[in-house]
N, C-alpha and C. Protein backbone atom coordinates (compact mmCIF):
# COMPACT_ATOMS: atom_id res chain seq x y z
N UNK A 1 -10.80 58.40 6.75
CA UNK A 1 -10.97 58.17 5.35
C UNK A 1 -11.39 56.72 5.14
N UNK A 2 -12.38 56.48 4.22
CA UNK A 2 -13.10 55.28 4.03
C UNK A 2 -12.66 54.74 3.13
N UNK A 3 -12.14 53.38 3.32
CA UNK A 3 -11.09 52.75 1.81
C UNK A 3 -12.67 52.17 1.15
N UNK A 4 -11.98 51.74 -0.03
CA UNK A 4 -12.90 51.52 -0.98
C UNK A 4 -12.86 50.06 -1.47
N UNK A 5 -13.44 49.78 -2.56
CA UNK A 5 -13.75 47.95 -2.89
C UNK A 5 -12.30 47.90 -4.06
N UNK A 6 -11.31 46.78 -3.65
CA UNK A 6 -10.32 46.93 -4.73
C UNK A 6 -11.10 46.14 -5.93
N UNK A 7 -10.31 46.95 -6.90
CA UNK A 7 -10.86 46.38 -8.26
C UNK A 7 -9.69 45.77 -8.91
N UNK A 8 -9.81 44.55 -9.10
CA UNK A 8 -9.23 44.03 -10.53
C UNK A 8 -9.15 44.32 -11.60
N UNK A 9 -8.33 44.35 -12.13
CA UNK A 9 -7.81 45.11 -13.40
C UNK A 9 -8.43 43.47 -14.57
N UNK A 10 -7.67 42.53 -13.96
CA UNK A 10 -8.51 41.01 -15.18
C UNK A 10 -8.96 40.37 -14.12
N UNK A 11 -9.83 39.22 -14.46
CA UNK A 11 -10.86 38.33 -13.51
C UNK A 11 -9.31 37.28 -12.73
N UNK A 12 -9.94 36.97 -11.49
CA UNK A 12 -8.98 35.51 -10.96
C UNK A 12 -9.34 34.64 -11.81
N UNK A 13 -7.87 33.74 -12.18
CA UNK A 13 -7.49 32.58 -12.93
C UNK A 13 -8.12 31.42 -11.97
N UNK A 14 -8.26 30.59 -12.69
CA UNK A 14 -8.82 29.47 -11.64
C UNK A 14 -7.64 28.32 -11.09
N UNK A 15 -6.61 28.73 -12.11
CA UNK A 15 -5.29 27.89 -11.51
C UNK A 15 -4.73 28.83 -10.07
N UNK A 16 -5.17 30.21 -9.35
CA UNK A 16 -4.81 30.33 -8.13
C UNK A 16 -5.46 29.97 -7.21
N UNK A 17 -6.51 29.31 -7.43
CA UNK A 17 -6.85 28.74 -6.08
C UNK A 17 -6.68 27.37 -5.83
N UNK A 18 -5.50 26.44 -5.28
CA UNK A 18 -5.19 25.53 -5.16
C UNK A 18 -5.52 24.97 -4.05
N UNK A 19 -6.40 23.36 -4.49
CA UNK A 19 -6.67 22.98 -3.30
C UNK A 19 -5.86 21.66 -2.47
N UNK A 20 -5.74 21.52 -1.68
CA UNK A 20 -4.67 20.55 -0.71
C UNK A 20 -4.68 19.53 -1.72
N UNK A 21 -3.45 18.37 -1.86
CA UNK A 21 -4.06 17.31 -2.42
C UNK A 21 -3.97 16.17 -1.57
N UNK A 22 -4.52 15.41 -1.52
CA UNK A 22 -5.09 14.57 -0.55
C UNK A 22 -4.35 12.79 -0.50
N UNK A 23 -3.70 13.02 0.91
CA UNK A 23 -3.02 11.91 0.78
C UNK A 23 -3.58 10.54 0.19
N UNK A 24 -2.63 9.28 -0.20
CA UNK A 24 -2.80 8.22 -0.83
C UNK A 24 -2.91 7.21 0.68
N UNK A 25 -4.27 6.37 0.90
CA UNK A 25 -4.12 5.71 2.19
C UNK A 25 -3.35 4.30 1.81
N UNK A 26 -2.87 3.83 2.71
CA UNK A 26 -2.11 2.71 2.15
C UNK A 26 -2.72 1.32 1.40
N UNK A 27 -4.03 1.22 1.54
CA UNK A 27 -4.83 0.17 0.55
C UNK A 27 -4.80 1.17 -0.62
N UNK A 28 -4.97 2.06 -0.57
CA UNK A 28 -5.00 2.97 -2.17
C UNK A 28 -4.05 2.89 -2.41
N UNK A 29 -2.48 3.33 -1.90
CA UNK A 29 -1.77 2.54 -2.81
C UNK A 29 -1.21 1.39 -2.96
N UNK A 30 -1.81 0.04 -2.21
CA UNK A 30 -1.56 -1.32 -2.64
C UNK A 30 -2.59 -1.56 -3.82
N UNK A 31 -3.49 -0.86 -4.05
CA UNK A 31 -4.41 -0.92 -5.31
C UNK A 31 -3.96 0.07 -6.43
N UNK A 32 -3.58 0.96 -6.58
CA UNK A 32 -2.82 1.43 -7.46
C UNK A 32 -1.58 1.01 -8.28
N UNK A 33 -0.85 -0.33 -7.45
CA UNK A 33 0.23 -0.79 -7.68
C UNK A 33 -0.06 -2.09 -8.27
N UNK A 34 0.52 -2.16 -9.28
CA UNK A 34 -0.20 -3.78 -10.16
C UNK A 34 0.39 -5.16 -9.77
N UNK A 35 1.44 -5.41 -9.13
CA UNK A 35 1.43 -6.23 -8.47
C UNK A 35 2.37 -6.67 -7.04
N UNK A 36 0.59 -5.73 -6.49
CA UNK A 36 1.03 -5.51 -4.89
C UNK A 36 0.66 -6.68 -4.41
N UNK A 37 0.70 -7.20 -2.92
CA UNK A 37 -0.03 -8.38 -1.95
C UNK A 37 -1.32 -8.60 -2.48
N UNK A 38 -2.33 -7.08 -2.59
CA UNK A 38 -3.31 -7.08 -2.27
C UNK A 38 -3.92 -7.62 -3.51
N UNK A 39 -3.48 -7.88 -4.86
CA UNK A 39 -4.20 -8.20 -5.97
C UNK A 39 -3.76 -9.51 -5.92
N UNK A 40 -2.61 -9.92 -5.43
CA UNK A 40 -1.95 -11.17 -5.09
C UNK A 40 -2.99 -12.06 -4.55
N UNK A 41 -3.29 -11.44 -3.27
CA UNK A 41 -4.70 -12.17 -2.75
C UNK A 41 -5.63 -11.97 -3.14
N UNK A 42 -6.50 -11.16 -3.71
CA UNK A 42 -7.30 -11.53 -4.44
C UNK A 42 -6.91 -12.43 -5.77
N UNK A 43 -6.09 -12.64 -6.53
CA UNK A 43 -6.04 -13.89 -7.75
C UNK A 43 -6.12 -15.16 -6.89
N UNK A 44 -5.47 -15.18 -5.61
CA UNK A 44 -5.05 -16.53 -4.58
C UNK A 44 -7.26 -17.16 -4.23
N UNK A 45 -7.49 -15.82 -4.16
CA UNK A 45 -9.10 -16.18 -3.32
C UNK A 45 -9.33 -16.59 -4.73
N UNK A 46 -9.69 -16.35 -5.85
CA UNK A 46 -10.40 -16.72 -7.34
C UNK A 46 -9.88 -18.36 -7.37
N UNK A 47 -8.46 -18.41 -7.95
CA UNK A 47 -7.94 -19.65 -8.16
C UNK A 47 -8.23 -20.21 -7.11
N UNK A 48 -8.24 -20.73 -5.68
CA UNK A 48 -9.32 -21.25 -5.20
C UNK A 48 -10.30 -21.41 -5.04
N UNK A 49 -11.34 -20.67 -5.40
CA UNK A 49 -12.57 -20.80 -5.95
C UNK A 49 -13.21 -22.43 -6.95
N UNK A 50 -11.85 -21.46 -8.11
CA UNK A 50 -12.19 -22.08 -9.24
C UNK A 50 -11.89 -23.36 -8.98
N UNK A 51 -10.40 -23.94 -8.59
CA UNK A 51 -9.98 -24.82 -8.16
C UNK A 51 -11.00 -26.21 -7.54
N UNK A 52 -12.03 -25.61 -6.27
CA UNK A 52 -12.75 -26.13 -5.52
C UNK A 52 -14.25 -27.10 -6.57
N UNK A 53 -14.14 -26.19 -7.62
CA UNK A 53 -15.31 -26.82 -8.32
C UNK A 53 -14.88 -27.36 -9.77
N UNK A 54 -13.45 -27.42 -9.91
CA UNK A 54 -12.75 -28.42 -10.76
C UNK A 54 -13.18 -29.72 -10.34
N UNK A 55 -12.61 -30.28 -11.22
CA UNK A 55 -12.29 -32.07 -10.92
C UNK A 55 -10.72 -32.09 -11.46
N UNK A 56 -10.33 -32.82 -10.53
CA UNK A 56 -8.47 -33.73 -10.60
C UNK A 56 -8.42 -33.79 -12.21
N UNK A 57 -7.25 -33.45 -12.82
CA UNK A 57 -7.29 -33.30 -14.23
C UNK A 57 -6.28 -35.31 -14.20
N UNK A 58 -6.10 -35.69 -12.91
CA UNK A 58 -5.48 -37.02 -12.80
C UNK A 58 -6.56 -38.13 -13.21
N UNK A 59 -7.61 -38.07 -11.76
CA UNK A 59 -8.43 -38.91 -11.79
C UNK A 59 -10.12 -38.50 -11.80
N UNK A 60 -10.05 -37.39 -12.25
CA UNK A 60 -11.72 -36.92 -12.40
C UNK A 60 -12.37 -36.44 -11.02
N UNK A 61 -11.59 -36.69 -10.06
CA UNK A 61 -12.48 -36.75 -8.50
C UNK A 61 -12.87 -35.05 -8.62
N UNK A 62 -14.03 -35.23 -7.93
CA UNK A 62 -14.74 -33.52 -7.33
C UNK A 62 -14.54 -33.78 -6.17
N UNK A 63 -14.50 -32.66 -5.22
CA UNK A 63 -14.00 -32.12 -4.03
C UNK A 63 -14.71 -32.95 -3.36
N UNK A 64 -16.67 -33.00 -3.29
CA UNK A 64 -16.96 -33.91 -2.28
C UNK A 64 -16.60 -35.20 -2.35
N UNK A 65 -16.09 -35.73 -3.01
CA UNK A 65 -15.70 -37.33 -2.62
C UNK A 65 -13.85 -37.16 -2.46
N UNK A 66 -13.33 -36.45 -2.83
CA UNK A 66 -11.79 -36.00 -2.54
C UNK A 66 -12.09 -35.01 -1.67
N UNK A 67 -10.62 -34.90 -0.42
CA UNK A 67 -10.91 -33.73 0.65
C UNK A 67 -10.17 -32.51 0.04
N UNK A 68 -10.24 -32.24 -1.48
CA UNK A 68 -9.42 -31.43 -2.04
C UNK A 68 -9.45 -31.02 -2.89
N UNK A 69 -9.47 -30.46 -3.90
CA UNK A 69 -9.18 -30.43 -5.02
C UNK A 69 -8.52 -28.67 -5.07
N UNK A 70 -7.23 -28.70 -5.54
CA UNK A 70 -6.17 -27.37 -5.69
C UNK A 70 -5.88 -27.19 -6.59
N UNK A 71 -5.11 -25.90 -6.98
CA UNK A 71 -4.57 -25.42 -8.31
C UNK A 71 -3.05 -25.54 -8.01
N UNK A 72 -2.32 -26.71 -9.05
CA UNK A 72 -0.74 -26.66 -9.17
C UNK A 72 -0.38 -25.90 -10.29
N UNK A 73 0.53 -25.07 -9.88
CA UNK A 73 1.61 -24.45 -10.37
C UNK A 73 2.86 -24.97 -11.23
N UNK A 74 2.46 -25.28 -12.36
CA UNK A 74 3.31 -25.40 -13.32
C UNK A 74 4.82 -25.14 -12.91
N UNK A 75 4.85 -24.09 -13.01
CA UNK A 75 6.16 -22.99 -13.02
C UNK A 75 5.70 -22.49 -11.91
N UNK A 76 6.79 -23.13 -10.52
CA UNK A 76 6.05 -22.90 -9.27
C UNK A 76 6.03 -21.36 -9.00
N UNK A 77 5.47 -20.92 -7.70
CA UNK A 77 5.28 -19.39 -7.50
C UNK A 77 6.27 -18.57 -7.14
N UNK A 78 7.04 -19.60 -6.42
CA UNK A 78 8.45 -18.89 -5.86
C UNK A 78 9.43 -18.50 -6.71
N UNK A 79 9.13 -19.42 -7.51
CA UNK A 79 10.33 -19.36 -9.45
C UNK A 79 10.16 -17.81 -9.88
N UNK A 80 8.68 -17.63 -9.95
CA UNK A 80 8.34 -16.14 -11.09
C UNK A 80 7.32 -15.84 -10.25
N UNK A 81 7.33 -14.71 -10.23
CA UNK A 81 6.02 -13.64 -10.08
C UNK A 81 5.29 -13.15 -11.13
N UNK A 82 6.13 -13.27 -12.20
CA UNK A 82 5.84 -12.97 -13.64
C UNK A 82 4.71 -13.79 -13.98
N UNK A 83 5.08 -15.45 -13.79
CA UNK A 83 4.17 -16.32 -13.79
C UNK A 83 3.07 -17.27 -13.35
N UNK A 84 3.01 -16.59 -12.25
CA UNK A 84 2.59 -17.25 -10.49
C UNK A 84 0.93 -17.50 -10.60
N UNK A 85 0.24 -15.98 -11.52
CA UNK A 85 -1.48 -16.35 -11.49
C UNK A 85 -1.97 -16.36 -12.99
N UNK A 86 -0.88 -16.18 -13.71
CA UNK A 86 -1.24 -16.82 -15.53
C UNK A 86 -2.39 -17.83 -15.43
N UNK A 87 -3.04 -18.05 -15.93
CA UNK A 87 -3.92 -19.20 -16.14
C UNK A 87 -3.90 -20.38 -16.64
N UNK A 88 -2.80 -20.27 -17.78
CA UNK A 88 -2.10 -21.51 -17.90
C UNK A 88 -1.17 -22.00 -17.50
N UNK A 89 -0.48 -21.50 -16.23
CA UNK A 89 0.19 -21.83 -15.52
C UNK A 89 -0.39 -22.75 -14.60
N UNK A 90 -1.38 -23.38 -14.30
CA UNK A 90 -2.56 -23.65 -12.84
C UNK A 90 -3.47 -24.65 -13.52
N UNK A 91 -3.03 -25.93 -12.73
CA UNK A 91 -4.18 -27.04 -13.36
C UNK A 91 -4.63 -27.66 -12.26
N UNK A 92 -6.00 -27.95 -12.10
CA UNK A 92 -6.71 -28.43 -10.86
C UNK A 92 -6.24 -30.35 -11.03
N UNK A 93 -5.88 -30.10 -9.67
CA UNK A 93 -5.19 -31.28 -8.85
C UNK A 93 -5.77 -31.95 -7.63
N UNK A 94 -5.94 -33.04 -7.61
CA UNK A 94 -6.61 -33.39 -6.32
C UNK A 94 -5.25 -33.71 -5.27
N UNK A 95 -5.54 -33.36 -3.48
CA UNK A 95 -4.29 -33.83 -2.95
C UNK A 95 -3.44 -34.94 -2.61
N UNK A 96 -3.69 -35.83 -3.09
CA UNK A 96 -3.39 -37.17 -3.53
C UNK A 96 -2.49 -37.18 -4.60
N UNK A 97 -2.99 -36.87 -5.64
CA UNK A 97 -1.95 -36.89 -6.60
C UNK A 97 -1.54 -35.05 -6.85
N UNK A 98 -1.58 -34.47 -6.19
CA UNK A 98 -0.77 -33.18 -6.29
C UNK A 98 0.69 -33.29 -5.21
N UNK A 99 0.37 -34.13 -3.94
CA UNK A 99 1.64 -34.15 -2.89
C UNK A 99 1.89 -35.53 -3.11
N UNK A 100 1.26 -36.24 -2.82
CA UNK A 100 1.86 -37.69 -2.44
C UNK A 100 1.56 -38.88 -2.98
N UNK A 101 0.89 -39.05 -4.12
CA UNK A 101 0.78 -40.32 -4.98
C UNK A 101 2.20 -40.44 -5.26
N UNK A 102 2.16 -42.22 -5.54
CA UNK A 102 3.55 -42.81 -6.00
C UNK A 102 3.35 -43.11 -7.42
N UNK A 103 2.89 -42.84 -7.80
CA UNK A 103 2.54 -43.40 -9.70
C UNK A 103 2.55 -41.83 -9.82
N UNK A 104 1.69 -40.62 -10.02
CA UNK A 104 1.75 -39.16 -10.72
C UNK A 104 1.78 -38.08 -9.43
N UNK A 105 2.92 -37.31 -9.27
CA UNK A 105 2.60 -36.49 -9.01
C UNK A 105 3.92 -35.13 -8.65
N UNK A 106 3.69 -34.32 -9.10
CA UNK A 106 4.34 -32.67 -9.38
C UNK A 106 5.46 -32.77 -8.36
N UNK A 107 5.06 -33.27 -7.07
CA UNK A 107 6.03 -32.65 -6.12
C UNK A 107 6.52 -33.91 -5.23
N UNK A 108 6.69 -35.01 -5.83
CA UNK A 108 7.12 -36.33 -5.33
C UNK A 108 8.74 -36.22 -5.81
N UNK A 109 9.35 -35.55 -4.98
CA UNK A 109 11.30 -35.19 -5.61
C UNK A 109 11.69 -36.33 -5.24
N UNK A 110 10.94 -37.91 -4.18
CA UNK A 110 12.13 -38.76 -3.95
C UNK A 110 11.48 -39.74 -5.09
N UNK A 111 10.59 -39.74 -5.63
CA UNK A 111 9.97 -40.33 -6.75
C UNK A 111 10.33 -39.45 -8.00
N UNK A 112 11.48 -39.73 -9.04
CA UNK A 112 11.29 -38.95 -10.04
C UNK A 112 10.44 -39.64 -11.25
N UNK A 113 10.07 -40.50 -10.98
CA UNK A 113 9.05 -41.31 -12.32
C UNK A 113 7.51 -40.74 -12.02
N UNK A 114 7.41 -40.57 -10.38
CA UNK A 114 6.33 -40.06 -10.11
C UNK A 114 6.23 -38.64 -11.09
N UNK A 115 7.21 -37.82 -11.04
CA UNK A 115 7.34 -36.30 -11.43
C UNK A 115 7.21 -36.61 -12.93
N UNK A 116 7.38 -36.97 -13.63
CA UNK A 116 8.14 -37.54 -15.29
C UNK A 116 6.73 -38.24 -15.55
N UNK A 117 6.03 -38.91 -14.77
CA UNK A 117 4.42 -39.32 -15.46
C UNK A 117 3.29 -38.44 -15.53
N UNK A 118 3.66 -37.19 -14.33
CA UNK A 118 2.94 -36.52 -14.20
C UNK A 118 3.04 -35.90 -15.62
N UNK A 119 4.27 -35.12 -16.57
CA UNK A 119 4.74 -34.55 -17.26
C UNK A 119 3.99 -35.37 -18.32
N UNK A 120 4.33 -36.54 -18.64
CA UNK A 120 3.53 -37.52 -19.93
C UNK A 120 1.79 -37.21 -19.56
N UNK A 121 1.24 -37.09 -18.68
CA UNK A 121 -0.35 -36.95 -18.43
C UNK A 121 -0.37 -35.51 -18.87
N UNK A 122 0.18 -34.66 -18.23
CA UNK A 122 -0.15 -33.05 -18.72
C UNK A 122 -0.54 -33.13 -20.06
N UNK A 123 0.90 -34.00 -20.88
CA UNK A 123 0.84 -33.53 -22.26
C UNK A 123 -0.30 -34.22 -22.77
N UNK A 124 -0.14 -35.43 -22.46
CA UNK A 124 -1.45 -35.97 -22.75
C UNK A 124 -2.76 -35.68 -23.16
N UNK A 125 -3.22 -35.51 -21.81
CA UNK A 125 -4.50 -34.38 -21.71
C UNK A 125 -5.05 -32.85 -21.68
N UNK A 126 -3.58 -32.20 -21.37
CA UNK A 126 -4.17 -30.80 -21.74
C UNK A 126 -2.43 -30.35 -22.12
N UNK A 127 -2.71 -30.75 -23.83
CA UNK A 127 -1.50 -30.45 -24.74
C UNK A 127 -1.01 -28.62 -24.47
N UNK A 128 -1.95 -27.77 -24.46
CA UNK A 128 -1.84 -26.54 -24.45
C UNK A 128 -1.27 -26.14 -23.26
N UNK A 129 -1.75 -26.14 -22.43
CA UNK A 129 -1.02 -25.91 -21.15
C UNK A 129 0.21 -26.55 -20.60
N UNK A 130 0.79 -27.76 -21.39
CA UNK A 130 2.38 -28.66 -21.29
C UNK A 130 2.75 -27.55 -22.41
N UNK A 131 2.33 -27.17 -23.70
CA UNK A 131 3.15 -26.35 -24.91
C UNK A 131 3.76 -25.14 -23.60
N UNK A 132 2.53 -24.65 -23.29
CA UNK A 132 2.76 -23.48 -22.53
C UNK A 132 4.26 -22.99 -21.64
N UNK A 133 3.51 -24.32 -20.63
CA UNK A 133 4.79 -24.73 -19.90
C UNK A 133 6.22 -24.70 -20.31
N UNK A 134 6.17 -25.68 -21.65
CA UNK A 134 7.41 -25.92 -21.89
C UNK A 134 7.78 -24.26 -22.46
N UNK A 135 7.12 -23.50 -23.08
CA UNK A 135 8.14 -22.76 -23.39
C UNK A 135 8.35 -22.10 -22.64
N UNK A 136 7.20 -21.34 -21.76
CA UNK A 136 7.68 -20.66 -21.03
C UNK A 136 9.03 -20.59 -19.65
N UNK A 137 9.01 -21.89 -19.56
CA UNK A 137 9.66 -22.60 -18.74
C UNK A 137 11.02 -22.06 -19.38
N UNK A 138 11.07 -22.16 -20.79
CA UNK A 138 12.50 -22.01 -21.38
C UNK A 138 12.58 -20.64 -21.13
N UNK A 139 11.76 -19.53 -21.32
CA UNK A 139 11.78 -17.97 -21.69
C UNK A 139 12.34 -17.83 -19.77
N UNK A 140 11.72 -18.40 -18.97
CA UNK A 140 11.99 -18.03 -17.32
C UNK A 140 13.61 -18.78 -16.86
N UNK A 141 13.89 -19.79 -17.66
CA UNK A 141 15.18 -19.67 -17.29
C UNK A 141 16.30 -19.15 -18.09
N UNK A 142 16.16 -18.52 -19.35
CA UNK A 142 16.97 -17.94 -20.18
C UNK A 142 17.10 -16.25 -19.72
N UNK A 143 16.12 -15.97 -19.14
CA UNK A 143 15.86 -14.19 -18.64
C UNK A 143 16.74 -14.00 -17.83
N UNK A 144 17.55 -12.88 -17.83
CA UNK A 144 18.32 -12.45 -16.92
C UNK A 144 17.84 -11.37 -15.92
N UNK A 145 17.57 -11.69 -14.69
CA UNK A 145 16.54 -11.08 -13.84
C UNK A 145 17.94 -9.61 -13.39
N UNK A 146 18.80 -9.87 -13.43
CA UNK A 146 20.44 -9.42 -12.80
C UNK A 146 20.66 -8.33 -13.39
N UNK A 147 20.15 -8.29 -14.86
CA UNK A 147 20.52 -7.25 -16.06
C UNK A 147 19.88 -6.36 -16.91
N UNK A 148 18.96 -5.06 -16.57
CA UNK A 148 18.34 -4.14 -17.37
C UNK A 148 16.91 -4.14 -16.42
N UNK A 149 16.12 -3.92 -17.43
CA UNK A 149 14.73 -3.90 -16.70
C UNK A 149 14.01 -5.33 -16.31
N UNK A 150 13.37 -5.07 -15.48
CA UNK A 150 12.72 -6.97 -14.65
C UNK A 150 11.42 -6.23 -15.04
N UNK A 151 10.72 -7.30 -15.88
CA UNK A 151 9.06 -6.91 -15.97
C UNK A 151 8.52 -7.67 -14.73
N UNK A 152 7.33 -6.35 -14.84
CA UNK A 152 6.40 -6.67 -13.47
C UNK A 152 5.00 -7.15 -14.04
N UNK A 153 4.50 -8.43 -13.19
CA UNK A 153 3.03 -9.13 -13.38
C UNK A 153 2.03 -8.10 -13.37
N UNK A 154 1.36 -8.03 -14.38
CA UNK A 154 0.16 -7.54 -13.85
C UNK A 154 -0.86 -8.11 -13.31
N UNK A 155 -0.94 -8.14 -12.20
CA UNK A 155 -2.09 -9.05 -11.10
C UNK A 155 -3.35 -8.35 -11.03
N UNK A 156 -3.29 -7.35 -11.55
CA UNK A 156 -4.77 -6.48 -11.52
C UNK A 156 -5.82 -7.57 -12.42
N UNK A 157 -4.88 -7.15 -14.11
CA UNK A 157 -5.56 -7.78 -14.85
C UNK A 157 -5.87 -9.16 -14.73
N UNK A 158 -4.90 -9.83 -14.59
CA UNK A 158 -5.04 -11.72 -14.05
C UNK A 158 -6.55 -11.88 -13.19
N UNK A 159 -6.58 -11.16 -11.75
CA UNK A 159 -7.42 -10.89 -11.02
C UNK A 159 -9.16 -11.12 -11.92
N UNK A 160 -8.63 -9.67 -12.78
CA UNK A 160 -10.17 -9.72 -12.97
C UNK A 160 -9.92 -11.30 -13.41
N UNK A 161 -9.46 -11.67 -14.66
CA UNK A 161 -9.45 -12.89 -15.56
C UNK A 161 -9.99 -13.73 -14.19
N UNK A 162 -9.27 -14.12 -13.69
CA UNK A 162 -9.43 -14.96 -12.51
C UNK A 162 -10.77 -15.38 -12.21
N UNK A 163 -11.42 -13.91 -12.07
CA UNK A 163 -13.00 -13.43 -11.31
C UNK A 163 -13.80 -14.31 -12.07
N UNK A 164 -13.84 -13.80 -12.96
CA UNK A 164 -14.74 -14.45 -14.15
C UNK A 164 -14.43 -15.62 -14.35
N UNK A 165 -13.24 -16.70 -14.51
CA UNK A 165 -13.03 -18.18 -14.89
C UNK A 165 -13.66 -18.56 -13.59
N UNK A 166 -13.76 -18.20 -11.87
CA UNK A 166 -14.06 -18.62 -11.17
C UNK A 166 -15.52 -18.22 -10.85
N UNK A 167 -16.22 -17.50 -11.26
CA UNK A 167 -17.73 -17.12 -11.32
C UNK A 167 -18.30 -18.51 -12.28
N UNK A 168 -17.85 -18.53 -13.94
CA UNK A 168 -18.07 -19.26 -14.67
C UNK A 168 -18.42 -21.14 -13.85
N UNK A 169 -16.94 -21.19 -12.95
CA UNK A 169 -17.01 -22.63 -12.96
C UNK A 169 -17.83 -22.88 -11.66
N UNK A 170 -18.12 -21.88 -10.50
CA UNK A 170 -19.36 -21.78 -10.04
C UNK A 170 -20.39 -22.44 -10.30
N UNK A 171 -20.70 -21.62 -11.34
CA UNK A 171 -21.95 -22.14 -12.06
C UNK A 171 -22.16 -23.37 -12.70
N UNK A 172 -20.94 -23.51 -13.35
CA UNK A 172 -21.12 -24.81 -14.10
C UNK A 172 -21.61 -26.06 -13.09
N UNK A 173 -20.79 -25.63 -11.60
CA UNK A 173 -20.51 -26.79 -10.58
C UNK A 173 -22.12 -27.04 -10.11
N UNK A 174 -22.75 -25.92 -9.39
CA UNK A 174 -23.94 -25.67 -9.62
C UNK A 174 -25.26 -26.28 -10.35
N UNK A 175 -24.83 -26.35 -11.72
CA UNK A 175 -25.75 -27.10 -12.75
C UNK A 175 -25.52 -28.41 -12.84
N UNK A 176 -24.35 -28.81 -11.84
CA UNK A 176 -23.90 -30.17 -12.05
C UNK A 176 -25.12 -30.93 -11.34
């Protein structure tokens, strides 16, 4: 006896044919995650970028006549993650007066007049970014990291920001 063609009574649904779903490789999910290593280093590659074609917000120097020019950290990196690639957190510094000048500079702890002039120049010259500082400075030590939810950086977005302030000063350096 010869079987025959089965017939369906209604058409197949398209929700039964399920297809595998396909694992997450581990750069996919350090890129999926907003602030993984991997966006970390990329904001780290930008802010050096940008950094490189600053001038010392101390003494004006550009990189070729200084062997340096870096981005200091306000509200250092180890403090917050929250606040680590903000943009106003990060002011281009030459290495002279970012480590070891005796008249201005951020990270001179056996010099505290050194640290305390640096603070009078910030405000000085770039009022917005000392406002910044100061408050934020207040909001990062009043937060209780211990108690409820801990917000997480978004380094994706910073990143792009980053891209672009450091494309921009490229160019500017460029036309110089």
């Amino acid at each position: 006896m010869k079987r025959g063609e089965l017939k369906r009574t209604k058409p197949m649904k398209r929700s039964a044919i399920k297809k595998p779903k396909k694992k997450k490789t581990a750069l996919q999910k350090r890129i999926d995650k907003m602030d993984s290593k991997y966006w970390g280093n990329q904001c780290k590659r930008d802010v050096t970028r940008w950094a490189h074609c600053m001038r010392c917000f101390v003494c004006g120097a550009e990189e070729p006549f200084v062997d340096l020019v870096c981005g200091h950290h306000n509200i250092f990196k180890s403090m917050s993650r929250f606040y680590r690639w903000d943009p106003m957190n990060i002011v281009p510094m030459c290495g002279h007066h970012h480590l070891w000048d005796a008249d201005i500079s951020p990270h001179n702890r056996k010099l505290p007049l050194a640290v305390s002039a640096y603070t009078k120049e910030l405000q000085a010259k770039m009022p917005d970014h000392y406002a910044w500082w100061v408050e934020h400075e207040a909001l990062r030590k009043a937060e209780k990291l211990t108690v409820g939810f801990i917000r997480k950086p978004d380094w994706r977005k910073q990143a792009g920001i980053w891209r672009l302030i450091a494309d921009k000063a490229e160019e500017a350096a460029q036309d110089r």
